[in-house]
N, C-alpha and C. Protein backbone atom coordinates (compact mmCIF):
# COMPACT_ATOMS: atom_id res chain seq x y z
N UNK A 1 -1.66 -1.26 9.56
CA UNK A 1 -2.39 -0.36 10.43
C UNK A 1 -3.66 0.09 9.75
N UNK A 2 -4.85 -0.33 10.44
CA UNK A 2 -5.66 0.51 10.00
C UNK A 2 -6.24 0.24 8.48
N UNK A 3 -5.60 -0.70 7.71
CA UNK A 3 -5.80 -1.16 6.19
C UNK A 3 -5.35 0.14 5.68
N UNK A 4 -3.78 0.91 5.98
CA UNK A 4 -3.55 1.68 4.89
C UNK A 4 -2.54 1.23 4.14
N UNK A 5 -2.94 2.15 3.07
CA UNK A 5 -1.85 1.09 1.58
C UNK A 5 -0.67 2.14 1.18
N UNK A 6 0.25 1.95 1.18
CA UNK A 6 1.04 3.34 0.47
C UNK A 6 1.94 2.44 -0.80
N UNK A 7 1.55 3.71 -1.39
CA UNK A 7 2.25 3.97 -3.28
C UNK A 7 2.70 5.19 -3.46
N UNK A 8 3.53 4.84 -4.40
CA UNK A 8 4.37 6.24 -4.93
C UNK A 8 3.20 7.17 -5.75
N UNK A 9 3.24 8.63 -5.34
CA UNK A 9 2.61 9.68 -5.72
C UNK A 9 2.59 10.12 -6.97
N UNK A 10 2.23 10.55 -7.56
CA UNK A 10 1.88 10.99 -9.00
C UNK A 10 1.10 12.27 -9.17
N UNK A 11 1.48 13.07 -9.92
CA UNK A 11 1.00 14.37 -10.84
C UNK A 11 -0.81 14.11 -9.98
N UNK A 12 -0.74 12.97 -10.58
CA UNK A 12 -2.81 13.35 -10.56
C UNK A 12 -3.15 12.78 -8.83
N UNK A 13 -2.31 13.26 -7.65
CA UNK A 13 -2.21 13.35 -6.54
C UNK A 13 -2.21 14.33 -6.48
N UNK A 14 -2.40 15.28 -7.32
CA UNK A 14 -2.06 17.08 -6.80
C UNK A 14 -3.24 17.56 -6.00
N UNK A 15 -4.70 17.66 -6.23
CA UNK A 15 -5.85 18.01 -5.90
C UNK A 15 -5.80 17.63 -4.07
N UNK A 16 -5.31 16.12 -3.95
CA UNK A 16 -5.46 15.14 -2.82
C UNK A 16 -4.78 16.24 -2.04
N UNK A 17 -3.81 15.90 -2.35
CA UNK A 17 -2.52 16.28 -1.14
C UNK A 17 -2.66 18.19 -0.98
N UNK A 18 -3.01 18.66 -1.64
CA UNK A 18 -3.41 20.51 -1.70
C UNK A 18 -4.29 20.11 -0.33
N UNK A 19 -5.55 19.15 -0.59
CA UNK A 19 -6.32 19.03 0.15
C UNK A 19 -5.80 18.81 1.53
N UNK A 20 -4.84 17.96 1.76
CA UNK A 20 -4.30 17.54 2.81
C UNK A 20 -3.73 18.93 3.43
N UNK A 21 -2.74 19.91 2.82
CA UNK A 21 -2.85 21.44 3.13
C UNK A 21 -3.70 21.92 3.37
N UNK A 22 -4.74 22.10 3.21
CA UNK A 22 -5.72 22.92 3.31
C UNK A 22 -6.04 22.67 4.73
N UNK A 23 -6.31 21.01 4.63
CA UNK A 23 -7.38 20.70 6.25
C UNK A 23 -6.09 20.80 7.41
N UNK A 24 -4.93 20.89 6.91
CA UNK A 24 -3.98 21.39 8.15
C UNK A 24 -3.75 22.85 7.78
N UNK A 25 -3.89 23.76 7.53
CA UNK A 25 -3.98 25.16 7.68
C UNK A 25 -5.40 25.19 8.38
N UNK A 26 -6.27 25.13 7.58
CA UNK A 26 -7.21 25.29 8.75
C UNK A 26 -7.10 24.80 10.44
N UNK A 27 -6.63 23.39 10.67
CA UNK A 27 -6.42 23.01 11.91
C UNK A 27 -5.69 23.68 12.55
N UNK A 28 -4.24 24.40 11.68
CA UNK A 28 -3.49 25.35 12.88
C UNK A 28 -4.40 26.63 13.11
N UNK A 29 -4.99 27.11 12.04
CA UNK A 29 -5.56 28.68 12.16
C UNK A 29 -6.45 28.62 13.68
N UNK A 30 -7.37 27.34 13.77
CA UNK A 30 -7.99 26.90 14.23
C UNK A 30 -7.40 26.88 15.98
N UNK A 31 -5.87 26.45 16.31
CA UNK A 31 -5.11 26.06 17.36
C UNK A 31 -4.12 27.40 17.24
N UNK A 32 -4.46 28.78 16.72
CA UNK A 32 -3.68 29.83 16.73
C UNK A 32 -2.49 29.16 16.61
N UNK A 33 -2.12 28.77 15.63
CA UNK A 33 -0.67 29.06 14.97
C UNK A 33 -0.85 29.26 13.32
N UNK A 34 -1.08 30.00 13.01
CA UNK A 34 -1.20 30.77 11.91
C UNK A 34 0.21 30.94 11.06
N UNK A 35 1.26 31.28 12.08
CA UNK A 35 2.27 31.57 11.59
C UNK A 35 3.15 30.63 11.14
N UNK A 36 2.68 29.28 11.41
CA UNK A 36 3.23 28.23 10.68
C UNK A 36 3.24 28.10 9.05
N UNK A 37 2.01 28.04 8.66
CA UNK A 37 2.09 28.03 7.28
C UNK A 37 0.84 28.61 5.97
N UNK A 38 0.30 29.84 7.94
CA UNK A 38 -0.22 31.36 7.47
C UNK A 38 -1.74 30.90 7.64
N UNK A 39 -2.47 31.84 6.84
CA UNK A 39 -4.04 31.06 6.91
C UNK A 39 -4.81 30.76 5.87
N UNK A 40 -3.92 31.13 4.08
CA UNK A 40 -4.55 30.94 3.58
C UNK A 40 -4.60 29.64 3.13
N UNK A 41 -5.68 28.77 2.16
CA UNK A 41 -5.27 27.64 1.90
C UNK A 41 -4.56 27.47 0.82
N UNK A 42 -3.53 26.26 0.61
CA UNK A 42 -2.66 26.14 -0.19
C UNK A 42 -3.30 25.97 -1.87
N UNK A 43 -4.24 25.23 -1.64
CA UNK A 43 -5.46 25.58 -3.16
C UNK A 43 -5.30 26.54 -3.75
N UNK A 44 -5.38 27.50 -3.05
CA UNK A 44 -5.66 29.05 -3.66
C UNK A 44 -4.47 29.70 -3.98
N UNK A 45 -3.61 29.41 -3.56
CA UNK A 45 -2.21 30.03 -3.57
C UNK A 45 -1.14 29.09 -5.21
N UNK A 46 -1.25 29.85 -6.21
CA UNK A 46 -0.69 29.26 -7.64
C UNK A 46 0.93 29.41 -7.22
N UNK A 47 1.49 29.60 -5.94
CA UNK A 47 2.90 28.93 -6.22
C UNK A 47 2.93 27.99 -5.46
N UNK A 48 2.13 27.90 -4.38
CA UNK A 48 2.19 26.59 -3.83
C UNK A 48 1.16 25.11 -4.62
N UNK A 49 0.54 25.39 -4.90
CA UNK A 49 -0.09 24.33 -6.28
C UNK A 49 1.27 24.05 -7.24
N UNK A 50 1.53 24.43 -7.46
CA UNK A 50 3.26 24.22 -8.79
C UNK A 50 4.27 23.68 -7.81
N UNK A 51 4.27 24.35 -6.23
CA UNK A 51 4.76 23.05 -5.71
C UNK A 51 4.72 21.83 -5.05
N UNK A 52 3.53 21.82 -4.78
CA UNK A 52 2.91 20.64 -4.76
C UNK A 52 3.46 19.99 -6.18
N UNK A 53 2.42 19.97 -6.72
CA UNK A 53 3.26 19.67 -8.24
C UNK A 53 4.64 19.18 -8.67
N UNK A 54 5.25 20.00 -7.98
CA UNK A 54 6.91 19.78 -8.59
C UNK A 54 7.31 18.69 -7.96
N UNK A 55 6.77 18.80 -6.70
CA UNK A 55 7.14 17.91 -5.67
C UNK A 55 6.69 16.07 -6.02
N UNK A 56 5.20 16.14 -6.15
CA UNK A 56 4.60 14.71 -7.14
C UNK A 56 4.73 14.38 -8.54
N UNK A 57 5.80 15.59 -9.15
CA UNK A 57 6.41 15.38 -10.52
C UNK A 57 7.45 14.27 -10.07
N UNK A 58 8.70 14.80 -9.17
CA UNK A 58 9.96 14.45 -8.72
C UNK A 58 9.70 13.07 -8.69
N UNK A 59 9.05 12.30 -8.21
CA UNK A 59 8.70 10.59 -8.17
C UNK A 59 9.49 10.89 -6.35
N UNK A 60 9.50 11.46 -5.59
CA UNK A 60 9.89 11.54 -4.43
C UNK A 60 8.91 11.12 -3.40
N UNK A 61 7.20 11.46 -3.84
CA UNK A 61 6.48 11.11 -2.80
C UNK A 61 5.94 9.41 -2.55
N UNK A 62 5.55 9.45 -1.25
CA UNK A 62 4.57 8.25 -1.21
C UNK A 62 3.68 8.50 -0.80
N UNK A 63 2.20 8.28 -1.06
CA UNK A 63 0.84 8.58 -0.48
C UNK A 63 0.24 7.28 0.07
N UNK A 64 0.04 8.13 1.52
CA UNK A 64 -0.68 6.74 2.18
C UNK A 64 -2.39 6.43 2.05
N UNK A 65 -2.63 5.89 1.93
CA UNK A 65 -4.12 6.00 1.60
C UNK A 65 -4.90 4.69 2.24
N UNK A 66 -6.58 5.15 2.29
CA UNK A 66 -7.59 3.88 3.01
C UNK A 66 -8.57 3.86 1.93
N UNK A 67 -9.36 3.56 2.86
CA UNK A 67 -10.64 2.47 1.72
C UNK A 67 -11.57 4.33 1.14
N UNK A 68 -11.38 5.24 1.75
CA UNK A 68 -12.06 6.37 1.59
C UNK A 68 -10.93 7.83 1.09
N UNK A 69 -9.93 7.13 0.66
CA UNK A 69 -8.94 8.66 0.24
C UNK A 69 -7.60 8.41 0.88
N UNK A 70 -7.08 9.59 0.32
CA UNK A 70 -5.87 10.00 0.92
C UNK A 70 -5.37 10.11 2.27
N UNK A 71 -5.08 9.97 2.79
CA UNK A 71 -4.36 9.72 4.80
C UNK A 71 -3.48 10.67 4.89
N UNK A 72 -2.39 10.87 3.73
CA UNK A 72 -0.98 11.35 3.89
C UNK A 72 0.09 11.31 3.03
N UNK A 73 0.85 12.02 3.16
CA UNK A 73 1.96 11.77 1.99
C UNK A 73 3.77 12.56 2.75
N UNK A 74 4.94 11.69 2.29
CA UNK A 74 5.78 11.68 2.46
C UNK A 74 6.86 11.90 1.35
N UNK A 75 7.69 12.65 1.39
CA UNK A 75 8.73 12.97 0.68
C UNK A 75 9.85 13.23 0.85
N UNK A 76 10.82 12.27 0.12
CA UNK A 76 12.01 12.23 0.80
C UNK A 76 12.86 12.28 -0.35
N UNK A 77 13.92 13.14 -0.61
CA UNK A 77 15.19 13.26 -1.38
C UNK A 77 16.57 12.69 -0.83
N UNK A 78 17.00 12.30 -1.97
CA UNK A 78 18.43 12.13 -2.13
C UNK A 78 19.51 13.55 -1.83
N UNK A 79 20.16 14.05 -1.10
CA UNK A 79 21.22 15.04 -0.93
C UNK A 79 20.70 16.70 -1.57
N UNK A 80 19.58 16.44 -1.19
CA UNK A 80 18.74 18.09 -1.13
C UNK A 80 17.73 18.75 -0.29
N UNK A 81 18.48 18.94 0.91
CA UNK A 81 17.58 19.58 1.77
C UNK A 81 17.06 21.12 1.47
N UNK A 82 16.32 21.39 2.12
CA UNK A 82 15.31 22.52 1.58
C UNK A 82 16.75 23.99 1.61
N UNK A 83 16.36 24.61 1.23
CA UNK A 83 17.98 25.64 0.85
C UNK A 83 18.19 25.93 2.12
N UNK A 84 17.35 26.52 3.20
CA UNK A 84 18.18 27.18 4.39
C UNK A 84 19.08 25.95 5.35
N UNK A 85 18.37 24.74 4.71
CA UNK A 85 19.58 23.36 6.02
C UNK A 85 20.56 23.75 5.50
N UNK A 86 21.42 23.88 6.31
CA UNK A 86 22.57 23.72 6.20
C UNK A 86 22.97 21.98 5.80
N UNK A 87 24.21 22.21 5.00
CA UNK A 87 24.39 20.75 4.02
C UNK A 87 25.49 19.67 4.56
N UNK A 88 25.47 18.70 5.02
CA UNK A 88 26.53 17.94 5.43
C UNK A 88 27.41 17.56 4.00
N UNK A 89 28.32 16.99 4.57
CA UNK A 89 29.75 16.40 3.94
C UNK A 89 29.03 14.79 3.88
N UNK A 90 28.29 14.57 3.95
CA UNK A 90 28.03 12.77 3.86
C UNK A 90 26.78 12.82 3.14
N UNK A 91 26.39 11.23 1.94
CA UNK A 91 25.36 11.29 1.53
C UNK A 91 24.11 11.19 2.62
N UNK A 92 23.22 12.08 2.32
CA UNK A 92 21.98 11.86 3.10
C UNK A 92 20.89 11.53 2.72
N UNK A 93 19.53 11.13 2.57
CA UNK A 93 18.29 11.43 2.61
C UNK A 93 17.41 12.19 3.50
N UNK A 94 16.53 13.32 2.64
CA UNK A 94 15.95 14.30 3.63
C UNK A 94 14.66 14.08 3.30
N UNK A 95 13.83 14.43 4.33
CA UNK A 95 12.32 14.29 4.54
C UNK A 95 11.70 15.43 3.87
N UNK A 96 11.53 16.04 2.84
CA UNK A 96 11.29 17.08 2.40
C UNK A 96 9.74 17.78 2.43
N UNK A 97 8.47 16.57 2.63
CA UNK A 97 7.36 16.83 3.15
C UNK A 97 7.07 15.46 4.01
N UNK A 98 6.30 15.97 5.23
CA UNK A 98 5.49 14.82 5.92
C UNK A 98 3.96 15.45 6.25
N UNK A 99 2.74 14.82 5.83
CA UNK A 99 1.67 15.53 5.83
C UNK A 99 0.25 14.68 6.17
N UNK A 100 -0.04 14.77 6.74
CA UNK A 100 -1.34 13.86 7.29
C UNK A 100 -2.47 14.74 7.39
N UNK A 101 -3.38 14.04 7.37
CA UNK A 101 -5.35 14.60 7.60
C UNK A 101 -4.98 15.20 9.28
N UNK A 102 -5.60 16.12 9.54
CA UNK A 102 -6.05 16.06 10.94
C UNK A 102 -6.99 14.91 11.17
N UNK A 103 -7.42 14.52 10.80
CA UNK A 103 -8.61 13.45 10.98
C UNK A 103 -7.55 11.88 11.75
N UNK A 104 -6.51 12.32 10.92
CA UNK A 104 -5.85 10.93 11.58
C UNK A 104 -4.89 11.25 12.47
N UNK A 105 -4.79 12.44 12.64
CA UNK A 105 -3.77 12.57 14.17
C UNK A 105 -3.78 11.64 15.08
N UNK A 106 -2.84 11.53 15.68
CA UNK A 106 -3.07 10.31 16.72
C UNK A 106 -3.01 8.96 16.41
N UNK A 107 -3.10 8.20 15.31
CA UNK A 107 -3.31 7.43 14.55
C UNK A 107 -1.99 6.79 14.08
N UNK A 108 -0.90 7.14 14.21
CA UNK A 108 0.39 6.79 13.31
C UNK A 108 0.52 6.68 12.03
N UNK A 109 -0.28 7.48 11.25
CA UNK A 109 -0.19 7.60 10.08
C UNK A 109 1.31 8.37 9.28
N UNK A 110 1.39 8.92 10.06
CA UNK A 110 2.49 9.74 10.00
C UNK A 110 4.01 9.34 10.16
N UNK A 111 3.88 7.86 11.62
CA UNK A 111 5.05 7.41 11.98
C UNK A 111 5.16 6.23 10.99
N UNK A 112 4.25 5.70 10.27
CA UNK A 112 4.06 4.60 9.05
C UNK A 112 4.95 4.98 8.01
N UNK A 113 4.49 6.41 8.03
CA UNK A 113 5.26 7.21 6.45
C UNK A 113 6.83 7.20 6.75
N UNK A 114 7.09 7.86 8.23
CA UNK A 114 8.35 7.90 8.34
C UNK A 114 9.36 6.46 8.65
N UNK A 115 8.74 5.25 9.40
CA UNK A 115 9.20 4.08 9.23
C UNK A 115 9.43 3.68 7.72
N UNK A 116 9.06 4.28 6.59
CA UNK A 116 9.06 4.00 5.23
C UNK A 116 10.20 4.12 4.44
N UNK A 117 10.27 5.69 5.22
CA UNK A 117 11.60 6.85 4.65
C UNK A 117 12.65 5.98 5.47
N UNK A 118 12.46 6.17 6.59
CA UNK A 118 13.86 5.36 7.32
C UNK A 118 14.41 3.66 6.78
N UNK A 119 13.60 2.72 6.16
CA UNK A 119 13.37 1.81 5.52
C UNK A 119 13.88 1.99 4.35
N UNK A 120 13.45 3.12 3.55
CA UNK A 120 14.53 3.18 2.12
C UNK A 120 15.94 3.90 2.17
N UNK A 121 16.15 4.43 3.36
CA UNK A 121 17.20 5.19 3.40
C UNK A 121 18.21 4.01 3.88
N UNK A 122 17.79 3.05 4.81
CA UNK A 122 18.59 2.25 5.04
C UNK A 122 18.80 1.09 3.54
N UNK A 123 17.63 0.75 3.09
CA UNK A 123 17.71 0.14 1.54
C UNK A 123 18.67 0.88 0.97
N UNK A 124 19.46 1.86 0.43
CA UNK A 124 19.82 2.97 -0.54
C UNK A 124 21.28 2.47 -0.08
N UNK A 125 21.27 2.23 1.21
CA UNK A 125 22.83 2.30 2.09
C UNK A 125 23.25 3.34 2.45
N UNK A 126 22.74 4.43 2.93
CA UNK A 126 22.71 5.41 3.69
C UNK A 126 22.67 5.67 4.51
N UNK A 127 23.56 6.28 5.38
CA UNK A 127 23.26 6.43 7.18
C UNK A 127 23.30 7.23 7.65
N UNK A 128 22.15 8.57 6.99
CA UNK A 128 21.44 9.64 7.50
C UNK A 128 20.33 10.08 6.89
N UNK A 129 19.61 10.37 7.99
CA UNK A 129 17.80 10.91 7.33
C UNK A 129 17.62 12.25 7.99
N UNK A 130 17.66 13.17 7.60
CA UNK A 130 17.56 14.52 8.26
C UNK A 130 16.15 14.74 7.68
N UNK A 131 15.43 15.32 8.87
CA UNK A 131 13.84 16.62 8.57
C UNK A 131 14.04 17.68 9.43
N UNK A 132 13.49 18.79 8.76
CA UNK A 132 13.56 19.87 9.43
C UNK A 132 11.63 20.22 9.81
N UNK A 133 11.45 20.73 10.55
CA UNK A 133 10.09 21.07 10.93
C UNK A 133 9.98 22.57 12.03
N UNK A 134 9.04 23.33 11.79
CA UNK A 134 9.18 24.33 12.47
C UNK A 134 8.97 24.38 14.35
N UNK A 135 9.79 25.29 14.66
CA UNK A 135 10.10 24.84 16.32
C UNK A 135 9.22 25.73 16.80
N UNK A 136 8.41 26.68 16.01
CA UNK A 136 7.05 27.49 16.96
C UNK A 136 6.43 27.15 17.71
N UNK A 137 5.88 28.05 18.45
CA UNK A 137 4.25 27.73 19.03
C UNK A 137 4.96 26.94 20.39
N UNK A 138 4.26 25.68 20.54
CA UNK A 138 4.67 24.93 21.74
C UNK A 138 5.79 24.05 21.75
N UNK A 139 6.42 23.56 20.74
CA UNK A 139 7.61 23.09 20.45
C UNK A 139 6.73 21.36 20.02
N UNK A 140 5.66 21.17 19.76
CA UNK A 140 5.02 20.19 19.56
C UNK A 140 5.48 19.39 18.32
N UNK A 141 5.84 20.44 16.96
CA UNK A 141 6.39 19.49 16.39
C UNK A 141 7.30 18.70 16.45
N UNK A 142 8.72 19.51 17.32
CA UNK A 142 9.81 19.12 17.77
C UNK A 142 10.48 17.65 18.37
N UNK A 143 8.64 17.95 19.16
CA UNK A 143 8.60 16.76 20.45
C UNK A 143 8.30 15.25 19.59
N UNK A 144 7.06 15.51 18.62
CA UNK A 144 6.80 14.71 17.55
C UNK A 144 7.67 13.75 16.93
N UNK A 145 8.58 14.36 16.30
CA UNK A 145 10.12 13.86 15.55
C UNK A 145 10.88 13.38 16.27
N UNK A 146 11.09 13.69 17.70
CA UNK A 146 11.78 13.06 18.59
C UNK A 146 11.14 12.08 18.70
N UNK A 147 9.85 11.50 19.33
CA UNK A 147 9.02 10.72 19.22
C UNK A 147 9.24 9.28 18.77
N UNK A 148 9.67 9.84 17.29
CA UNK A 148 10.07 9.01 16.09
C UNK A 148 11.23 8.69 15.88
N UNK A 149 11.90 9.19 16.81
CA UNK A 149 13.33 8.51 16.80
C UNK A 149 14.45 9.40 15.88
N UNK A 150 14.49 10.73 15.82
CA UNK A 150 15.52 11.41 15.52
C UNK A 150 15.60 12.65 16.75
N UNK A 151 16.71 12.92 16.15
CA UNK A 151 17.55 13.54 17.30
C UNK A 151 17.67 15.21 16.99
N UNK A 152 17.40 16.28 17.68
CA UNK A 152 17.38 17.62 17.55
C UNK A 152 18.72 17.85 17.12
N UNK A 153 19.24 18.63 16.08
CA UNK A 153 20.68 18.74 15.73
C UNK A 153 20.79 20.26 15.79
N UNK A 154 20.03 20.84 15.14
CA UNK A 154 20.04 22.68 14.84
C UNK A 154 19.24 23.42 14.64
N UNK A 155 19.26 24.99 15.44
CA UNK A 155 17.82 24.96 15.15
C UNK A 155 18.88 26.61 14.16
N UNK A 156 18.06 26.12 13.04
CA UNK A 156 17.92 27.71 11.56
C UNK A 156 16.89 28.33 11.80
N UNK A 157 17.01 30.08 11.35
CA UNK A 157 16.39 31.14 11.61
C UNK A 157 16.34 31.07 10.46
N UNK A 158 14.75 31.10 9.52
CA UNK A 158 14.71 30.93 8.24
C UNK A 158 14.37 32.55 8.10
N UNK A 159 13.87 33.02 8.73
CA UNK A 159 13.41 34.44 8.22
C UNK A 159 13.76 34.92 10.24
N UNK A 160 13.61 36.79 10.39
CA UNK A 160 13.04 37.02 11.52
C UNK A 160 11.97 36.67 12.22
N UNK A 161 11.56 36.10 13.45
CA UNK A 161 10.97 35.53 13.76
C UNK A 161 10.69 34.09 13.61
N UNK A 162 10.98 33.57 12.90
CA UNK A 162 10.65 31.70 12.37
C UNK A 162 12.27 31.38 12.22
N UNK A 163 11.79 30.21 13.13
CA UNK A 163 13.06 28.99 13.08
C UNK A 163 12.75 28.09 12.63
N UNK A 164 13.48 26.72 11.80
CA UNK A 164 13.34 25.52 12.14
C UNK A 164 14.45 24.55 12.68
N UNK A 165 13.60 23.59 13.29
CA UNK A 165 14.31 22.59 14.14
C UNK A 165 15.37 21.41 13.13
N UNK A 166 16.11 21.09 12.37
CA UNK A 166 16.61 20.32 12.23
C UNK A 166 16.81 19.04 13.01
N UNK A 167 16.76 17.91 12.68
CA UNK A 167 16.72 16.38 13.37
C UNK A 167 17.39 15.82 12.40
N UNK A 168 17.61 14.39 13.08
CA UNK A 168 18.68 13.60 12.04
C UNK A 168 18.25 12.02 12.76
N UNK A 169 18.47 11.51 11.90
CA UNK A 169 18.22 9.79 12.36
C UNK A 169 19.36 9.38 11.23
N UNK A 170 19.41 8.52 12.29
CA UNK A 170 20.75 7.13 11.80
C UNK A 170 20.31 5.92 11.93
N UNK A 171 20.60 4.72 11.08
CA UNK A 171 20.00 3.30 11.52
C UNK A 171 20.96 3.12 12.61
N UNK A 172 20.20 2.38 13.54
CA UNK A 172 20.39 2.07 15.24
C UNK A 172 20.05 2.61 15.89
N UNK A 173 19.67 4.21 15.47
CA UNK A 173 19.13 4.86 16.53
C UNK A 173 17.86 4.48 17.17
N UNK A 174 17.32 4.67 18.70
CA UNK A 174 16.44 4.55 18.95
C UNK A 174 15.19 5.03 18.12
N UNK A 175 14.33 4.39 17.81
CA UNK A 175 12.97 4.70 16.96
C UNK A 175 12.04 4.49 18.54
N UNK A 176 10.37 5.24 17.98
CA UNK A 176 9.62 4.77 18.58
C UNK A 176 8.69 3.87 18.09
């Protein structure tokens, strides 16, 4: 698609992918949803830089990239979903970040990354991929993930006011 290349992420991906935060905080502040993941940018904020970080320490990500930068990046664990999922009884793989440019919305940059994750999860011999994503605003992310071929399972109240949507994919399931 598009001549993008994806490789596994690395430490000196940190700057990129902050960046990739940044230009989606601005895009929600921009589409009033603020309350997704607030307004400041993730640059500026020294615990979210360390996790960024921790995250392209882990060897978990893949960054998609073109002839001019970064596109996106994907992260997926072995049997550690973010603390509020609730935890199944079976091995899983979880989507722990999915993150694209606004620039490439629309684009499938995003469904590339996740055909990737679903691709190693089935490689691993695994037959579950859970992401969670927040169910605010218009329910757009929701609709998104469905999109892609997982299935709404639960929705968690991470704090008052904010939920997220839990999804799950299985190989066979319908993809788009």
């Amino acid at each position: 698609m598009e001549n993008l290349r994806l490789r596994p992420g690395s430490v000196a991906d940190r700057d990129h992918v902050l960046d990739l935060f940044d230009q989606n905080v601005e895009w929600l502040v921009a589409r009033g949803q603020a309350e997704q993941w607030g307004e400041t940018p993730w640059s500026r904020s020294p615990e979210r830089r360390q996790q960024v970080e921790d995250m392209l320490s882990s060897g978990s990500v893949l960054v998609a990239e073109d002839h001019d930068g970064r596109v996106g990046a994907v992260s997926v664990v072995a049997d550690r979903p973010s603390s509020y999922v609730p935890t199944v009884d079976e091995p899983e793989r979880f989507v722990r970040l999915l993150i694209v440019s606004p620039l490439w919305r629309g684009r499938n940059a995003g469904g590339l990354l996740l055909d990737r994750a679903k691709q190693q999860t089935v490689a691993d011999g695994v037959g579950l991929l859970r992401v969670d994503c927040w169910a605010g605003a218009d329910g757009a992310l929701v609709a998104y993930y469905s999109g892609q071929g997982f299935t709404p399972d639960r929705l968690v109240t991470v704090r008052p006011g904010t939920s997220v949507q839990v999804l799950t994919w299985r190989p066979g399931d319908a993809s788009a």
